[in-house]
Structures are given as structure tokens and as C-alpha cells.
Protein backbone atom coordinates (compact mmCIF):
# COMPACT_ATOMS: atom_id res chain seq x y z
CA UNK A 1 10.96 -21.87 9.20
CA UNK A 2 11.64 -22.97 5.64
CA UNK A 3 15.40 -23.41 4.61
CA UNK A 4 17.34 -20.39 2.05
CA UNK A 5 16.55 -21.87 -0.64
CA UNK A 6 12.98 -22.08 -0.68
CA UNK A 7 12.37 -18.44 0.74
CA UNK A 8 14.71 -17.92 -2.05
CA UNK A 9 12.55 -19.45 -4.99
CA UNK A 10 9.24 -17.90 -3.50
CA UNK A 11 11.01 -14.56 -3.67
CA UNK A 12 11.22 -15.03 -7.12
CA UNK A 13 7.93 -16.50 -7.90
CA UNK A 14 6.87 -12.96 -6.03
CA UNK A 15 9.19 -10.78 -7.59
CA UNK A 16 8.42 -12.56 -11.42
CA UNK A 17 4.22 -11.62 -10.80
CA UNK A 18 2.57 -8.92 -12.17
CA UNK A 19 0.27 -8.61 -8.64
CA UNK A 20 0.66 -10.66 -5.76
CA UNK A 21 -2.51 -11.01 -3.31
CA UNK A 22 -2.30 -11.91 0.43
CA UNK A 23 -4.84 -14.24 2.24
CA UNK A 24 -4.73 -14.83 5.53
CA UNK A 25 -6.43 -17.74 7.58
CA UNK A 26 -6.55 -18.67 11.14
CA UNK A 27 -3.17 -19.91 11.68
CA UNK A 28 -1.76 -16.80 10.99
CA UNK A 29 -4.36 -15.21 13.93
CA UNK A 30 -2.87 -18.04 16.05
CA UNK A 31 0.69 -16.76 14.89
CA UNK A 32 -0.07 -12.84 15.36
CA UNK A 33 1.25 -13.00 11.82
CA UNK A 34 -0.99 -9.76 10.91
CA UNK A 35 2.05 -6.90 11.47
CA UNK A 36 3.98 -9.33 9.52
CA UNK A 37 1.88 -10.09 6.60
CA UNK A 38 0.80 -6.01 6.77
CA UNK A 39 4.46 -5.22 5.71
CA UNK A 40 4.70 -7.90 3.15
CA UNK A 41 1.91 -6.28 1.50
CA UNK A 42 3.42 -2.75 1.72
CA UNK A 43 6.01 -4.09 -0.02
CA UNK A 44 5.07 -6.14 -2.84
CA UNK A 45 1.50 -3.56 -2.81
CA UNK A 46 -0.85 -6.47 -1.90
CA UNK A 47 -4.00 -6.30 -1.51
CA UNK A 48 -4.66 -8.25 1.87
CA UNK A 49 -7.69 -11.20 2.14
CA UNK A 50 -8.89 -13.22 4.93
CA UNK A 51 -10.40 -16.71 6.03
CA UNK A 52 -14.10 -16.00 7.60
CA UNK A 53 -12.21 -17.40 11.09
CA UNK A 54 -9.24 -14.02 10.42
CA UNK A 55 -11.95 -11.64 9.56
CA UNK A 56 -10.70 -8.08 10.75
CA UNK A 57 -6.61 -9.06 11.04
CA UNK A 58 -6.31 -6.23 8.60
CA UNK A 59 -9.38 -4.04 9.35
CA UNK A 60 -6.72 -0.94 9.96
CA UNK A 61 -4.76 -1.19 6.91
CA UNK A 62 -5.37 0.79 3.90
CA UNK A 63 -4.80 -2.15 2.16
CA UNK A 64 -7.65 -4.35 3.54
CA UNK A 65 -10.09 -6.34 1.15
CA UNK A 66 -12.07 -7.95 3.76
CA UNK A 67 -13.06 -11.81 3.62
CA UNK A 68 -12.56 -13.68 0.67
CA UNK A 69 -15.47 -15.54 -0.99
CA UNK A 70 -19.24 -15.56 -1.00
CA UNK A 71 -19.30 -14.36 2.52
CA UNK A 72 -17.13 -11.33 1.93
CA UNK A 73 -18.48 -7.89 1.05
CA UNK A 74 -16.98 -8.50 -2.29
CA UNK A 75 -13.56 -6.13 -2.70
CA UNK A 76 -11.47 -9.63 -2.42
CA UNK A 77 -13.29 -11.28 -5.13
CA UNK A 78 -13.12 -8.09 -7.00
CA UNK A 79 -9.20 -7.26 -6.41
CA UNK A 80 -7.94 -11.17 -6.77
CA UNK A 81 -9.68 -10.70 -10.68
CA UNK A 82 -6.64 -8.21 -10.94
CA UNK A 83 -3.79 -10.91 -9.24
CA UNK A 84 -1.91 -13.52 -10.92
CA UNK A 85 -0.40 -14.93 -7.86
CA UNK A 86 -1.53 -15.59 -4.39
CA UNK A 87 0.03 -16.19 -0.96
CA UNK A 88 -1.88 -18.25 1.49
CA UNK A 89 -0.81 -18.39 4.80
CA UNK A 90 -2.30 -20.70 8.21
CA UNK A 91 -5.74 -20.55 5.36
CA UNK A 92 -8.15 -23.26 4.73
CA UNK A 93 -8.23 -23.13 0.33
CA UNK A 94 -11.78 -24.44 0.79
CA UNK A 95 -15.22 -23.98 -1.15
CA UNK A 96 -16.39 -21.04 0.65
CA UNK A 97 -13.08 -19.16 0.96
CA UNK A 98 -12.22 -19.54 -2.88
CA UNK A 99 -15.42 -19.13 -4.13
CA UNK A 100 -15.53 -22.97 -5.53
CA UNK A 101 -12.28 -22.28 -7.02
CA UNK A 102 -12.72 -19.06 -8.70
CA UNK A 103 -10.32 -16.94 -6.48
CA UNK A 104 -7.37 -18.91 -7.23
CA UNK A 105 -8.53 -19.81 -11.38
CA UNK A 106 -5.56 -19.32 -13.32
CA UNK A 107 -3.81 -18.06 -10.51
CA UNK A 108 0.26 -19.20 -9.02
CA UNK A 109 -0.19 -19.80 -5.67
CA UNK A 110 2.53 -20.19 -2.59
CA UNK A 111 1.22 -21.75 0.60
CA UNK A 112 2.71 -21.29 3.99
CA UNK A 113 1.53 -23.75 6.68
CA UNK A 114 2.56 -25.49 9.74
CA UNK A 115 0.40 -28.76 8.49
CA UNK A 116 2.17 -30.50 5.39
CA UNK A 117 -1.22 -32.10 4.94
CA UNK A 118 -2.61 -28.45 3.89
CA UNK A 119 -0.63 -28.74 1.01
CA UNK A 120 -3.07 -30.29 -2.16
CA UNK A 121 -6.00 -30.97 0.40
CA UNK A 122 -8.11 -28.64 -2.07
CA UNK A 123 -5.67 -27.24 -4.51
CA UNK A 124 -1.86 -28.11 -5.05
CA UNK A 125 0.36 -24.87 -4.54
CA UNK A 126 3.23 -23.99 -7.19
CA UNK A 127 5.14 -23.55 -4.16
CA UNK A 128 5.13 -24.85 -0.46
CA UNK A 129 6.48 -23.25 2.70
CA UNK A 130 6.24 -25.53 5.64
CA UNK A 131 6.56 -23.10 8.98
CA UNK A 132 5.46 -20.46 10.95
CA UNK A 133 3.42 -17.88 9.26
CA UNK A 134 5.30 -15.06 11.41
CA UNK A 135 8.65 -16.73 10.82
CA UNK A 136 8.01 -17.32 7.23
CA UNK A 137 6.59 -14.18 6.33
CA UNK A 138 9.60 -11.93 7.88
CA UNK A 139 12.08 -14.18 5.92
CA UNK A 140 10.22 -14.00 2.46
CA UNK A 141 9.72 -10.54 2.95
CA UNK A 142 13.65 -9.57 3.89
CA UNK A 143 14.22 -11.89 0.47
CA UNK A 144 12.00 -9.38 -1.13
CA UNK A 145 12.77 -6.11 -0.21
CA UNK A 146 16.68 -7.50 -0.48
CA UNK A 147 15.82 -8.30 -4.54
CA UNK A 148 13.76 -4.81 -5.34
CA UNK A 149 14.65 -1.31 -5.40
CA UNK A 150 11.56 -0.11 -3.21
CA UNK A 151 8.17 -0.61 -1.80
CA UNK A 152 5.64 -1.89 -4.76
CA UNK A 153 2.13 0.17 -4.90
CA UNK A 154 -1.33 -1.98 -6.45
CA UNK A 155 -2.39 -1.05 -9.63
CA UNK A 156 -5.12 2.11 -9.99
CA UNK A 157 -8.12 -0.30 -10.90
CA UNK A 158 -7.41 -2.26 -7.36
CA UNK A 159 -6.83 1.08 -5.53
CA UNK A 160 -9.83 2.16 -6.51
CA UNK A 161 -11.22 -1.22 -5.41
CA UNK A 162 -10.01 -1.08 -1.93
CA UNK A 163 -10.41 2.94 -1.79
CA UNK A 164 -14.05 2.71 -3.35
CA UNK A 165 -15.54 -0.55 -1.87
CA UNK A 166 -18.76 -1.41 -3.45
CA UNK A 167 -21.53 -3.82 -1.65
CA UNK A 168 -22.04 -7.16 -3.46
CA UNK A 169 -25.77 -6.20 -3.62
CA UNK A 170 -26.39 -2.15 -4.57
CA UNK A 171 -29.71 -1.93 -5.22
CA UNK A 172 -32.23 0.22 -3.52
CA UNK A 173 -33.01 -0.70 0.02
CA UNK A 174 -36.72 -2.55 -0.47
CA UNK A 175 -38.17 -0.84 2.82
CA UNK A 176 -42.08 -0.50 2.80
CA UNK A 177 -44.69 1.15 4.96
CA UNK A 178 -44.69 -2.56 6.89
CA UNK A 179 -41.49 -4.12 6.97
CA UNK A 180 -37.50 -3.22 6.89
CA UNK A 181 -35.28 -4.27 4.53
CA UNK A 182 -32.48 -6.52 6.45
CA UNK A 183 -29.55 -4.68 4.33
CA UNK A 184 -30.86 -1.35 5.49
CA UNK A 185 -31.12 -2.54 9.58
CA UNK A 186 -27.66 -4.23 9.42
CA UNK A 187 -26.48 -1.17 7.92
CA UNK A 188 -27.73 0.66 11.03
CA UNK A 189 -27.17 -2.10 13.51
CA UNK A 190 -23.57 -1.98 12.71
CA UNK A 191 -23.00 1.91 12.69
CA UNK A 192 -24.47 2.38 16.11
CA UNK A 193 -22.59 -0.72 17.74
CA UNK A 194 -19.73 0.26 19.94
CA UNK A 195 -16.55 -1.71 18.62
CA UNK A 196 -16.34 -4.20 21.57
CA UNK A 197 -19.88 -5.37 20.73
CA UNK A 198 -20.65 -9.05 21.12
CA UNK A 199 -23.72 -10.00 18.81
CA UNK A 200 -24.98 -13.54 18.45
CA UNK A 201 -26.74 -14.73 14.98
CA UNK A 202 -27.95 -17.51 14.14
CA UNK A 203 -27.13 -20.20 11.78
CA UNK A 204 -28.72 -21.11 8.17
CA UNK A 205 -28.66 -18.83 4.96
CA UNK A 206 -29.75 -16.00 6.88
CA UNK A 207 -26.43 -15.87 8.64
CA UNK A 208 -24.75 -15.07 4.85
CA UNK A 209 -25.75 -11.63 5.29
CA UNK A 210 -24.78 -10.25 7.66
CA UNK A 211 -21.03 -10.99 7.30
CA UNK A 212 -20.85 -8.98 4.77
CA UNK A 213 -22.15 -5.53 6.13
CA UNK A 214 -20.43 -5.85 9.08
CA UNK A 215 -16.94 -6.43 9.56
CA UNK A 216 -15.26 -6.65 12.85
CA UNK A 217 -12.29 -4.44 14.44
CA UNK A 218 -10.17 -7.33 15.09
CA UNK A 219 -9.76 -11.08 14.57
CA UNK A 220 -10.95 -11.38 18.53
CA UNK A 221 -13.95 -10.27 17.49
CA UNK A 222 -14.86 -12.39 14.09
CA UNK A 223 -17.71 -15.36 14.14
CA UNK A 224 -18.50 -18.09 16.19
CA UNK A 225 -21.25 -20.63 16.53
CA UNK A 226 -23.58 -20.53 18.59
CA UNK A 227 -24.35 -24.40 19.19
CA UNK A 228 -23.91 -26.55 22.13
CA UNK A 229 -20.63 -28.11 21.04
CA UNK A 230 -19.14 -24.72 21.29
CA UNK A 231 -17.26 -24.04 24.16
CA UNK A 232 -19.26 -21.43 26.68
CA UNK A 233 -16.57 -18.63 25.72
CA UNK A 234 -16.71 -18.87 22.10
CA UNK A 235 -21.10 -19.06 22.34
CA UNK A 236 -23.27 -15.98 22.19
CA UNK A 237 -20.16 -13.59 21.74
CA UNK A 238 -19.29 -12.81 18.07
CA UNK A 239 -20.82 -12.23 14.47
CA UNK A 240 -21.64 -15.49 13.20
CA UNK A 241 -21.34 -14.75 9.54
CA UNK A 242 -21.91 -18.37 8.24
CA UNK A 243 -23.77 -21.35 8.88
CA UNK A 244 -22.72 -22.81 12.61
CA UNK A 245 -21.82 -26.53 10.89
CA UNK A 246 -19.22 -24.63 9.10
CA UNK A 247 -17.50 -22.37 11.84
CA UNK A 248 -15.97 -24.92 14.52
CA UNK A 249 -14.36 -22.29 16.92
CA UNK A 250 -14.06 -18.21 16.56
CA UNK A 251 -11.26 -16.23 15.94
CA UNK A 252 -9.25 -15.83 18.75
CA UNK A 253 -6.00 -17.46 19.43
CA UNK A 254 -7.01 -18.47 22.45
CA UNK A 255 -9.75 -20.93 21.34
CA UNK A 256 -9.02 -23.91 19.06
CA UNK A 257 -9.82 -24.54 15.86
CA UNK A 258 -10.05 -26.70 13.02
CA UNK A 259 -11.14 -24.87 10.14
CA UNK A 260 -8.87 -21.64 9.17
């Protein structure tokens, strides 16, 4: 866990932002950092992100924004336009969860990690926390709630994100006499699923879409390839929401991983 002084200075970073975002990869899954990193965000009022590989850590909280990036359903890449500062923890900062960079544009950022090489591999945080992300996240949140008054709340415009969600695509389902448009049979594939479902899909640009529609009830149950270097438990089991080159291992803390 890092040392007074530097949950000390992140406090402050956190307490000196107008609105603080949370994103949460896979080593906070492994860490079972999601209680943790739900009561940061109750008190600072953060909205709370994931890595495709955490997809569904925060599928209960009112203050869920889903996956953050181009294979999110869009409320993260619509609430972070309203943040000035955001907290990574156990997340990979790369291409696909930042949107090439746009998610963290002109934004502070603090990183907690257990790998010091995290820090600068894609961007280089304003402030670095090497530890835990449970550990870490209990200490900078005691430093918080000992420096304000109360709980923060978000601001109305990203309430009304998180309340209202919006699909990146809102047009008119295309459905003809002959032929189904895929929005529209996600849609329906995902409302009659029972929540332990295990659904395999496959890899390519199709597999963008359906990550988006249909968001899992836990972190257990987020993507996983479906290619023969997979291990059997992690193949034909979860939504595979991006290409399989991309996704080395699913969600669960029981199965390793190198992306996060």
C-alpha cells in the first residue's frame, strides 16, 4: 500500500477537481476491489468505468457507466466529457479503453497499480500509487472523507447520463420483410437470457456489437475468447465483446490475464 504521504497528495489532487471519474480494470477484479471503489465513488460522486476484462464490477450501482471506449454502450465516453480527473486502478490505459486517447484528453489522472511498469506504458499519470487496488482505495478514500464535510453527488448533466443511458447508435431498427436487424435481435437475445447465461461469439468486427447491448451481471461473467490458446474454462463461456487477439483471458479472478 502506498506510504501517508502519497495517499495524502492524491487526496488533494481529488479533493482540488471539479469531477473525479473511476475506471476500473482487471486487477481490481483480481483484488475484489469493486465494494471498495463503489464507496469511493459515493463519496467523491463518481461516475464508475470499466476495462472490457471488469465489465459488470459495477452493474448494481446506481452509479455505473458501463465499459469505457468504443466497445462501451457509450455513457462512459459521454460522462468522462464532464470529468477533469480520472482514477485508474489494476486498468490497461490502452487504445481501445481510452478511445485513442480521448477519454483521458485534457484530463489529471492518478493510477493505482501493482506493476510500476503500468505507469507511462501509454500515458504518464500526474500521480502514481504503487499497491493493491483494495488496499489503496480504502486508504485514499478514509483521506477523503477525513478532508470533506460529506458524501459528493455528480453533477445533473452526468446524472442524467447515467439515469438516462442512451445507445451509441439510436436510429430506427432497419428490420425488413427478409432479414433482422442485429441491434434489434441482441436487444431480444439479451432480455430473454437468464443472468447465468454463457454465450460464445465470435471474433472480428462483428464481435463490436454486441458488447455494447449487452452487459453482464458480474465481472465472472464478462468476455473471453474463444480460440485454442484459451484455456478450456475460459472457451465457449462468456460474451466475447471484442476481437479474440485482443482479449487474452476473461474476467474472473480465477483465470490469468495479461491485458486489464
Amino acid at each position: 500500500m502506498p506510504g501517508w504521504n502519497q495517499s495524502e497528495t492524491s487526496a488533494r489532487v481529488v479533493g482540488g477537481a471539479r469531477q473525479t471519474a473511476l475506471l476500473a480494470g482487471r486487477g481490481a477484479v483480481d483484488s475484489d476491489a469493486g465494494k471498495a471503489l463503489g464507496e469511493l465513488g459515493e463519496a467523491i460522486g463518481a461516475p464508475l468505468f470499466t476495462t472490457l476484462l471488469a465489465n459488470g464490477l459495477f452493474t448494481e450501482h446506481r452509479l455505473n457507466a458501463g465499459v469505457c471506449g468504443g466497445l462501451g454502450d457509450g455513457r462512459a465516453l459521454r460522462a468522462v466529457e464532464h470529468c477533469d480527473l480520472v482514477i485508474a486502478v489494476g486498468a490497461e490505459l490502452n487504445q481501445w479503453t481510452t478511445h485513442f486517447g480521448q477519454a483521458l484528453d485534457g484530463r489529471r489522472l492518478v493510477q493505482i497499480d501493482t506493476d510500476p511498469a503500468a505507469f507511462g506504458r501509454y500515458c504518464r499519470p500526474d500521480v502514481a500509487l504503487l499497491g493493491d487496488a483494495t488496499a489503496t482505495v480504502r486508504a485514499l478514500t478514509d483521506r477523503i472523507r477525513a478532508q470533506q464535510q460529506s458524501s459528493r453527488e455528480p453533477s445533473a448533466e452526468l446524472k442524467s447520463i447515467l439515469e438516462h443511458p442512451e445507445p451509441l447508435d439510436s436510429s430506427p431498427y432497419l428490420d425488413t420483410d427478409s432479414s433482422v436487424d442485429p441491434r434489434h435481435a441482441l436487444a431480444d437475445i439479451d432480455r430473454l437470457l437468464p443472468p447465468d447465461r454463457r454465450v460464445v461469439i465470435d471474433g472480428g468486427h462483428a464481435a463490436q456489437s454486441p458488447s455494447r447491448p449487452c452487459e453482464p451481471q458480474g465481472p465472472a461473467t464478462g468476455p473471453a475468447p474463444n480460440t485454442a490458446t484459451s484455456p478450456p474454462s475460459a472457451r465457449a463461456c462468456r460474451w466475447l465483446s471484442a476481437p479474440a487477439s485482443l482479449i487474452p483471458a476473461s474476467a474472473s479472478p480465477s483465470s490469468p490475464a495479461t491485458a486489464r
